[in-house]
Protein backbone atom coordinates (compact mmCIF):
# COMPACT_ATOMS: atom_id res chain seq x y z
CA UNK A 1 0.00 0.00 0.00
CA UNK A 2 1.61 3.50 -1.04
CA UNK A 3 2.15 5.65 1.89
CA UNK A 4 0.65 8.37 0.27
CA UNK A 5 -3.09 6.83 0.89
CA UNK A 6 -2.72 7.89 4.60
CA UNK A 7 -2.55 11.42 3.87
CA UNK A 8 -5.46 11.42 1.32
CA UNK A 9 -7.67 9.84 3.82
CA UNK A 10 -7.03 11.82 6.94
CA UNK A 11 -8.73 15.02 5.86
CA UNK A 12 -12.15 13.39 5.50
CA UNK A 13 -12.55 12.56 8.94
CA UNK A 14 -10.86 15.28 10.70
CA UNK A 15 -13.85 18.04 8.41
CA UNK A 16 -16.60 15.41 8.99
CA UNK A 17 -16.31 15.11 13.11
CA UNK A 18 -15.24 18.57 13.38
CA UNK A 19 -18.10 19.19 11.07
CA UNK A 20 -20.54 17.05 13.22
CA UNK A 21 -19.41 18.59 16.80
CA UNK A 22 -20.27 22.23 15.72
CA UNK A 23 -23.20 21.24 13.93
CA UNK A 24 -24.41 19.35 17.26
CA UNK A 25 -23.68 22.00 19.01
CA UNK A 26 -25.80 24.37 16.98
CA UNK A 27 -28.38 21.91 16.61
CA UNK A 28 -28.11 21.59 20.38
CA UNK A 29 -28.68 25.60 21.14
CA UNK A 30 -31.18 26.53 18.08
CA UNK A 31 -33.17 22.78 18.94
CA UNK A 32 -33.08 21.98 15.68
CA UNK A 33 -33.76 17.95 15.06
CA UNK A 34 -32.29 18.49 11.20
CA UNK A 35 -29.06 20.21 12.35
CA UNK A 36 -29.22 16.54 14.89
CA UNK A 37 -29.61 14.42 11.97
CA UNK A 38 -26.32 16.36 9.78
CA UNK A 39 -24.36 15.76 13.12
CA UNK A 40 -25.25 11.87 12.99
CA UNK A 41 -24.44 11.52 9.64
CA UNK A 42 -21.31 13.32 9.77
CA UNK A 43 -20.05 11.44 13.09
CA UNK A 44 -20.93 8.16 11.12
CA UNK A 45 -18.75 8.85 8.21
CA UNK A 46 -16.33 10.79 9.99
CA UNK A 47 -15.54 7.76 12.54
CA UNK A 48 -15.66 5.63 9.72
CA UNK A 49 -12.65 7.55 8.20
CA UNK A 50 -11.00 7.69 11.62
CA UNK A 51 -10.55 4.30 11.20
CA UNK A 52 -9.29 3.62 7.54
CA UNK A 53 -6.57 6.76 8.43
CA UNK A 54 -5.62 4.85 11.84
CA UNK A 55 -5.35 1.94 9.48
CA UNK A 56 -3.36 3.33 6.67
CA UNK A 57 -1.40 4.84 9.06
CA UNK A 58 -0.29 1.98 10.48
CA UNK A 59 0.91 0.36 7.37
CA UNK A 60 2.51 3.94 6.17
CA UNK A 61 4.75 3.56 9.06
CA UNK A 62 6.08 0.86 7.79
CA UNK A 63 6.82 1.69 4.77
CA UNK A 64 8.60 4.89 5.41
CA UNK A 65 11.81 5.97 6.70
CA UNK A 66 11.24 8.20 10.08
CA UNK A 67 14.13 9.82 11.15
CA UNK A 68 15.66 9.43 14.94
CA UNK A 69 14.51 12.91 15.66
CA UNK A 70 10.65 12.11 14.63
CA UNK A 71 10.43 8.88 17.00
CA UNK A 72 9.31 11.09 20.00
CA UNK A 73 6.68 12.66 17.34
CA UNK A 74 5.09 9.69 15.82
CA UNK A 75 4.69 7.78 19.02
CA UNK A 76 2.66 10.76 20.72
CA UNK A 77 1.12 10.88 16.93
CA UNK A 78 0.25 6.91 17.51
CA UNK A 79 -1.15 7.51 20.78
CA UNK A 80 -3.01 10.48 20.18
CA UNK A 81 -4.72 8.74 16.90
CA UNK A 82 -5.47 5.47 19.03
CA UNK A 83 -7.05 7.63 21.91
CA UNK A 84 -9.38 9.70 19.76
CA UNK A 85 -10.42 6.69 17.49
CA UNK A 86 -11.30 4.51 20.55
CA UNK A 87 -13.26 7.67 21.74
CA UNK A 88 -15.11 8.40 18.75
CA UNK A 89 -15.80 4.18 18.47
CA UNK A 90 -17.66 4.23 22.30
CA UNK A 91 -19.40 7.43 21.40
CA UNK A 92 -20.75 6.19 17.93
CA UNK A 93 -21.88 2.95 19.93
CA UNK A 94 -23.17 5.34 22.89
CA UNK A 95 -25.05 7.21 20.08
CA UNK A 96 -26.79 4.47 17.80
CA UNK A 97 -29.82 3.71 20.12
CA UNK A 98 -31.07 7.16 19.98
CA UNK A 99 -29.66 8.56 16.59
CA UNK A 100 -29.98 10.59 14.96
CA UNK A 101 -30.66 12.61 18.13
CA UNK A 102 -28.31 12.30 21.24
CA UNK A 103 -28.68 10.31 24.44
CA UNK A 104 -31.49 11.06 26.06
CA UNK A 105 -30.62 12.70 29.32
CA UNK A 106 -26.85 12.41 28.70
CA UNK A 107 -26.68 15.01 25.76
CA UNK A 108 -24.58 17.89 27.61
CA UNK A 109 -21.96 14.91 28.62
CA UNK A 110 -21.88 13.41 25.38
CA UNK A 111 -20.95 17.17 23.45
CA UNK A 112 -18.28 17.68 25.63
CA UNK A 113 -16.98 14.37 25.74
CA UNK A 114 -17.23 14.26 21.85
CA UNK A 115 -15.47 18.16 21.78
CA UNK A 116 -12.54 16.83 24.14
CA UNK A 117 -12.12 13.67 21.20
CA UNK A 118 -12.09 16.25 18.98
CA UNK A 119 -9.50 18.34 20.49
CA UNK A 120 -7.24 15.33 20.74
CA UNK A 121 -8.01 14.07 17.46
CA UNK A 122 -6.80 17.70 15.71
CA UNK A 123 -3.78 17.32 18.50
CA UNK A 124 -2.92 13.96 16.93
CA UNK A 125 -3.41 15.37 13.37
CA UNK A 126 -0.98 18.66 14.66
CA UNK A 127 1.78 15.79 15.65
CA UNK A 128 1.24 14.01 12.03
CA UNK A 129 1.95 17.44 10.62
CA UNK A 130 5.12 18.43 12.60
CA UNK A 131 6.50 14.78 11.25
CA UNK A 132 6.16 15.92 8.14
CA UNK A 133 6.92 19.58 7.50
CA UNK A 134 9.69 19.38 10.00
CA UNK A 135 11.11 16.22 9.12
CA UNK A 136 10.19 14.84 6.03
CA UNK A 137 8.59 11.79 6.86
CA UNK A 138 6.49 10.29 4.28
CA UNK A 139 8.13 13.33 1.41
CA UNK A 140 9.98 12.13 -1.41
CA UNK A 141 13.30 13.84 -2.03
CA UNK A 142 13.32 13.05 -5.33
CA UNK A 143 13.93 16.17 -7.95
CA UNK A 144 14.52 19.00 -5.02
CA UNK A 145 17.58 20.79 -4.95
């Protein structure tokens, strides 16, 4: 598998959940069951792509040098991926039996626990960036000067 697939895929599910949490938000404040129903269907695709990026990520890192000085970077990267995915899994399973809406009488807990899996998931993606623009990893050399 071409390293290059893990980059294409990220972007999809970093929009789509960050996507979903504001629009659940909003949907939250204006009570608005179709702004509800966007969220769900965001958070479904968007942990869906989570899990193909965790995935191609995985087999990326095998397939590409990463310098001594990125080690510290892709771990936290790893960790930070793992964390959010698993959080993002237990809150799409938390959500199903009342979807598209949120739990009933848990809705204020699951926003903010969804906006914290957020935060770490664009923390993990922030990591993933640093590897590459500051190291290389993944970037063919080939051609520069």
């Amino acid at each position: 598998m071409p390293p290059a697939l893990h980059p294409l895929i990220v972007h999809f599910p970093f929009a789509l959940l960050t996507l979903s949490v504001l629009a659940q938000w909003a949907g939250l404040w204006r009570r608005n069951p179709g702004l509800s129903t966007f969220a769900w269907w965001t958070q479904v695709w968007g942990t869906i792509g989570l899990a193909l990026a965790v995935g191609t990520g995985l087999l990326a890192k095998s397939t590409v040098k990463i310098p001594e000085a990125a080690l510290a970077l892709i771990s936290t990267h790893e960790q930070l991926a793992f964390l959010s995915a698993s959080a993002f899994a237990i809150l799409f399973f938390w959500r199903i039996p009342s979807s598209p809406g949120l739990p009933k009488g848990y809705e204020l807990l699951f926003l903010v626990v969804f906006t914290v899996a957020v935060g770490v998931m664009l923390a993990g993606a922030w990591f993933g960036g640093e590897m590459v623009y500051r190291f290389g990893v993944g970037v063919s050399r080939t051609g520069l000067q």
